[in-house]
N, C-alpha and C. Protein backbone atom coordinates (compact mmCIF):
# COMPACT_ATOMS: atom_id res chain seq x y z
N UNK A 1 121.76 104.19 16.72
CA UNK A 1 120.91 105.14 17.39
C UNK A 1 121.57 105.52 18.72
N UNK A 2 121.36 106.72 18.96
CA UNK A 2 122.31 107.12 20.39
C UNK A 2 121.07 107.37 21.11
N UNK A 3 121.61 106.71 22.32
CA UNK A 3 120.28 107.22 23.60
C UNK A 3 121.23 107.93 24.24
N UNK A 4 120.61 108.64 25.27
CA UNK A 4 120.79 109.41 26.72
C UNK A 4 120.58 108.90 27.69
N UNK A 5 121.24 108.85 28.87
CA UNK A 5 120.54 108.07 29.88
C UNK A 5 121.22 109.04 31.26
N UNK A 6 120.43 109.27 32.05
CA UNK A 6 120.95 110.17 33.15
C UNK A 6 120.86 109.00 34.76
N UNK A 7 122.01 108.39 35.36
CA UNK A 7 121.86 107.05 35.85
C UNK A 7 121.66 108.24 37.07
N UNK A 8 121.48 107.31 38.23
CA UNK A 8 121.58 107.80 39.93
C UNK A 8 123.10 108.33 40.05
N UNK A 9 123.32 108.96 40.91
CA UNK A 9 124.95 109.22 41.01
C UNK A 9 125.50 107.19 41.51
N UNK A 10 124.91 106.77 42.78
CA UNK A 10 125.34 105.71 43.50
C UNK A 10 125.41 104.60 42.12
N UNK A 11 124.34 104.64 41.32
CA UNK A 11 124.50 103.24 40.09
C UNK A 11 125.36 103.80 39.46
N UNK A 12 125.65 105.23 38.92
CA UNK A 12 126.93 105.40 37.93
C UNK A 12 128.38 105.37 38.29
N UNK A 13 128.14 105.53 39.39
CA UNK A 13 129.70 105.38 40.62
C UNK A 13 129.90 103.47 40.12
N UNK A 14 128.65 102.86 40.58
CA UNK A 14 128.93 101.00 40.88
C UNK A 14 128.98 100.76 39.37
N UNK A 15 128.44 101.27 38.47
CA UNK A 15 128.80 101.04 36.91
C UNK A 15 130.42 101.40 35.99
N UNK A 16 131.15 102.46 36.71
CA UNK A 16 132.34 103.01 36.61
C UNK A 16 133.11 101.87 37.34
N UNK A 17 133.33 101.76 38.70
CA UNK A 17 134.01 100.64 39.46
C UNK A 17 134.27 99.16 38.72
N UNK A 18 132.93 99.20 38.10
CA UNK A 18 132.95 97.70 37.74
C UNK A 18 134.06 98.11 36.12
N UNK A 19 133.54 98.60 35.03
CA UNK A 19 133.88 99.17 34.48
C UNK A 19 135.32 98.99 34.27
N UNK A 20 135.97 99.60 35.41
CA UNK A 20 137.27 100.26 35.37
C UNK A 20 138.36 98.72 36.01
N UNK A 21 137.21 97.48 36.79
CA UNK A 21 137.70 97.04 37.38
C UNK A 21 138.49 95.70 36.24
N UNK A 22 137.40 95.88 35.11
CA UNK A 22 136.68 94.67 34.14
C UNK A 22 137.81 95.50 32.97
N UNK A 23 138.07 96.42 32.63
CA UNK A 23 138.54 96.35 31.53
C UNK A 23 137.56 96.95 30.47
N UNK A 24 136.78 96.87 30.44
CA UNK A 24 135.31 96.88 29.97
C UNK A 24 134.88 98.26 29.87
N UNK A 25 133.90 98.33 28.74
CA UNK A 25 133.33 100.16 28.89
C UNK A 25 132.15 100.36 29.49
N UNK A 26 131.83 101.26 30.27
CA UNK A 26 130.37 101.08 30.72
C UNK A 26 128.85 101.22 29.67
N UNK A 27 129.29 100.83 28.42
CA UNK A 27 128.10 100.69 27.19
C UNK A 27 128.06 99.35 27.40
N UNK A 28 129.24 98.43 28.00
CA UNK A 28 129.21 96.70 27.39
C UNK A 28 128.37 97.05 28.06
N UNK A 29 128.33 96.98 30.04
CA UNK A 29 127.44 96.84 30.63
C UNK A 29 126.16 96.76 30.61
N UNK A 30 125.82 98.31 30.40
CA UNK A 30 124.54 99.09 30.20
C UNK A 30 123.52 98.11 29.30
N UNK A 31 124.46 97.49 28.35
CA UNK A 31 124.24 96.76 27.03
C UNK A 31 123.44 95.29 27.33
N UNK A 32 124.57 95.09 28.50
CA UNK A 32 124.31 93.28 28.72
C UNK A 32 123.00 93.47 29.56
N UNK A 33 122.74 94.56 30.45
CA UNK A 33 121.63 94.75 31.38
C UNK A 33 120.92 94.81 30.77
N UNK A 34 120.59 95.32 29.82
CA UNK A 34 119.59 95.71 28.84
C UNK A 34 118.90 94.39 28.00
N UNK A 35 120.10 93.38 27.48
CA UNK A 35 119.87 92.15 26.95
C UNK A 35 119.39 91.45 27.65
N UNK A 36 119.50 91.46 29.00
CA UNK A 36 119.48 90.36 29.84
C UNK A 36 117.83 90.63 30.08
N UNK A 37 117.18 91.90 30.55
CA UNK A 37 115.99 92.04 31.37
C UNK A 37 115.02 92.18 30.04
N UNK A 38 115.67 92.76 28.63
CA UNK A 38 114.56 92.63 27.77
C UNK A 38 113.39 91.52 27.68
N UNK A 39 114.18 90.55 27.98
CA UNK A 39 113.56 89.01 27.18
C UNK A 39 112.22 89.29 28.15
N UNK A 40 112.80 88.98 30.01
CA UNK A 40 111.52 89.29 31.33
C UNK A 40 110.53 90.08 30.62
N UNK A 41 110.71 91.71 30.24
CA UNK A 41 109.99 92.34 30.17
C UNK A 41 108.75 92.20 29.64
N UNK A 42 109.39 91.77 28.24
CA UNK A 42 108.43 91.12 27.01
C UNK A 42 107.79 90.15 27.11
N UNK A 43 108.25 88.97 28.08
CA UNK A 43 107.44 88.33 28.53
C UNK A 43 106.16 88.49 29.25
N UNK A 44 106.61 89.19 30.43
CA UNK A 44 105.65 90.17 31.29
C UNK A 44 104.62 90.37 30.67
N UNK A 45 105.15 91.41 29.91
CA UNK A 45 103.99 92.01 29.00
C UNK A 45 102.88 90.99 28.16
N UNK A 46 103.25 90.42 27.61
CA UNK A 46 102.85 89.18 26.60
C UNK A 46 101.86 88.63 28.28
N UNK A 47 102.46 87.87 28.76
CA UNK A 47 101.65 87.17 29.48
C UNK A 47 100.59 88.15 30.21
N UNK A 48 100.27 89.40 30.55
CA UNK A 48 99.41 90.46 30.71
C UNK A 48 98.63 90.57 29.83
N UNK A 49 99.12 90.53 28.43
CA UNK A 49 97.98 91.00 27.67
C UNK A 49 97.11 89.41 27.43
N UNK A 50 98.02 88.44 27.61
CA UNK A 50 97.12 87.00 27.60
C UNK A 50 96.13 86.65 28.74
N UNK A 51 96.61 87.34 29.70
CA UNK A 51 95.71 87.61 30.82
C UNK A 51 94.39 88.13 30.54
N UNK A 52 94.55 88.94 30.18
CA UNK A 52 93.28 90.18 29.75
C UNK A 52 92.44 89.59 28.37
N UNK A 53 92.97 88.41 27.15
CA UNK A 53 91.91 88.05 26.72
C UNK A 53 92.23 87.08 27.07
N UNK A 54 92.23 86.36 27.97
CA UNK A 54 91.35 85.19 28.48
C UNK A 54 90.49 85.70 29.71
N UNK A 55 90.43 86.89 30.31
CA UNK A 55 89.62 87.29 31.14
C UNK A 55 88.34 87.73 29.94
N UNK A 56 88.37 88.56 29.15
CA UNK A 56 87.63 89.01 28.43
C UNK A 56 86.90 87.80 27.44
N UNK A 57 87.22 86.64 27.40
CA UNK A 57 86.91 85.88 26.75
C UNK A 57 87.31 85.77 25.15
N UNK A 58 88.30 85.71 25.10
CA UNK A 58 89.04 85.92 23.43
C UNK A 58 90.18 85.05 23.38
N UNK A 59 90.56 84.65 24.29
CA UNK A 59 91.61 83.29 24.50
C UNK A 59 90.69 82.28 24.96
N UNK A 60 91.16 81.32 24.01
CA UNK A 60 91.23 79.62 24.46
C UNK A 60 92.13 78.97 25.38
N UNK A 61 91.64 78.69 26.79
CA UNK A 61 92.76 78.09 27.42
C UNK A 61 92.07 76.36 27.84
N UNK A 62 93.62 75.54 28.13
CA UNK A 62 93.32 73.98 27.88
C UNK A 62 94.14 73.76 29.64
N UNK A 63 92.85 73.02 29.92
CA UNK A 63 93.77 72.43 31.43
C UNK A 63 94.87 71.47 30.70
N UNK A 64 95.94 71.51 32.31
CA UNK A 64 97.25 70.38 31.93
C UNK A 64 96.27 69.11 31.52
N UNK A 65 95.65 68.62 32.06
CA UNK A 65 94.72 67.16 31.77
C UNK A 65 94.34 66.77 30.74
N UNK A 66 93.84 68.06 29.81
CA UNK A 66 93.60 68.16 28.22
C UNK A 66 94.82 67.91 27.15
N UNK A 67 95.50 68.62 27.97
CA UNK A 67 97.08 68.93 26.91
C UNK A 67 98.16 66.88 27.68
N UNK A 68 97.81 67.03 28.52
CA UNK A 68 98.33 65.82 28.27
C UNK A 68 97.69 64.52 28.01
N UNK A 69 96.44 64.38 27.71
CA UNK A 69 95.85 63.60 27.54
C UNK A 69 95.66 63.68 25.64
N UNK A 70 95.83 64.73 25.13
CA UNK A 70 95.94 65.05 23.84
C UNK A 70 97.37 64.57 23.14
N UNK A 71 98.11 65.08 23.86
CA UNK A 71 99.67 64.43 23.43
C UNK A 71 99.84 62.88 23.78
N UNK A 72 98.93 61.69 24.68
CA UNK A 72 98.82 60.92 25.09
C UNK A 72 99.99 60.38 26.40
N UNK A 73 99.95 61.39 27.13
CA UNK A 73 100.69 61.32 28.26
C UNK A 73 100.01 61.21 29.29
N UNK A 74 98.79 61.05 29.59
CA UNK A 74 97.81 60.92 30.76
C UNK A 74 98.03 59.39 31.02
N UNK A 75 97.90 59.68 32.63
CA UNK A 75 98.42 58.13 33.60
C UNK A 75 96.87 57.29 33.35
């Protein structure tokens, strides 16, 4: 799939530099940035929407005290 991407002039200048400095094409880059912040994002998200049903009452949540006293790790 081909995207488009129209960067700032200043990030496509520091993406070229590096680029040119590395050997490297500026897709690895673009690529690894992309790999790297996906995982955060999705997390983010996930933990937002877990937010919202346990505010709404549709999640079950367990204090640490429960969960370790269940696994039998309580002092």
């Amino acid at each position: 799939m081909a995207v488009s991407l129209r960067l700032p002039e200043d990030l496509s200048q520091r993406l070229s530099n590096l680029a040119a400095q590395t050997g490297r094409s500026k897709t690895f880059y673009m690529l690894e940035a992309i790999k790297q912040h996906i995982d955060d994002l999705e997390d983010l998200y996930l933990a937002e929407q877990r937010l919202l049903d346990v505010r709404a009452g549709r999640a079950v949540t367990h204090s640490i005290d429960d969960v370790e006293r269940s696994l039998g790790l309580a002092h």
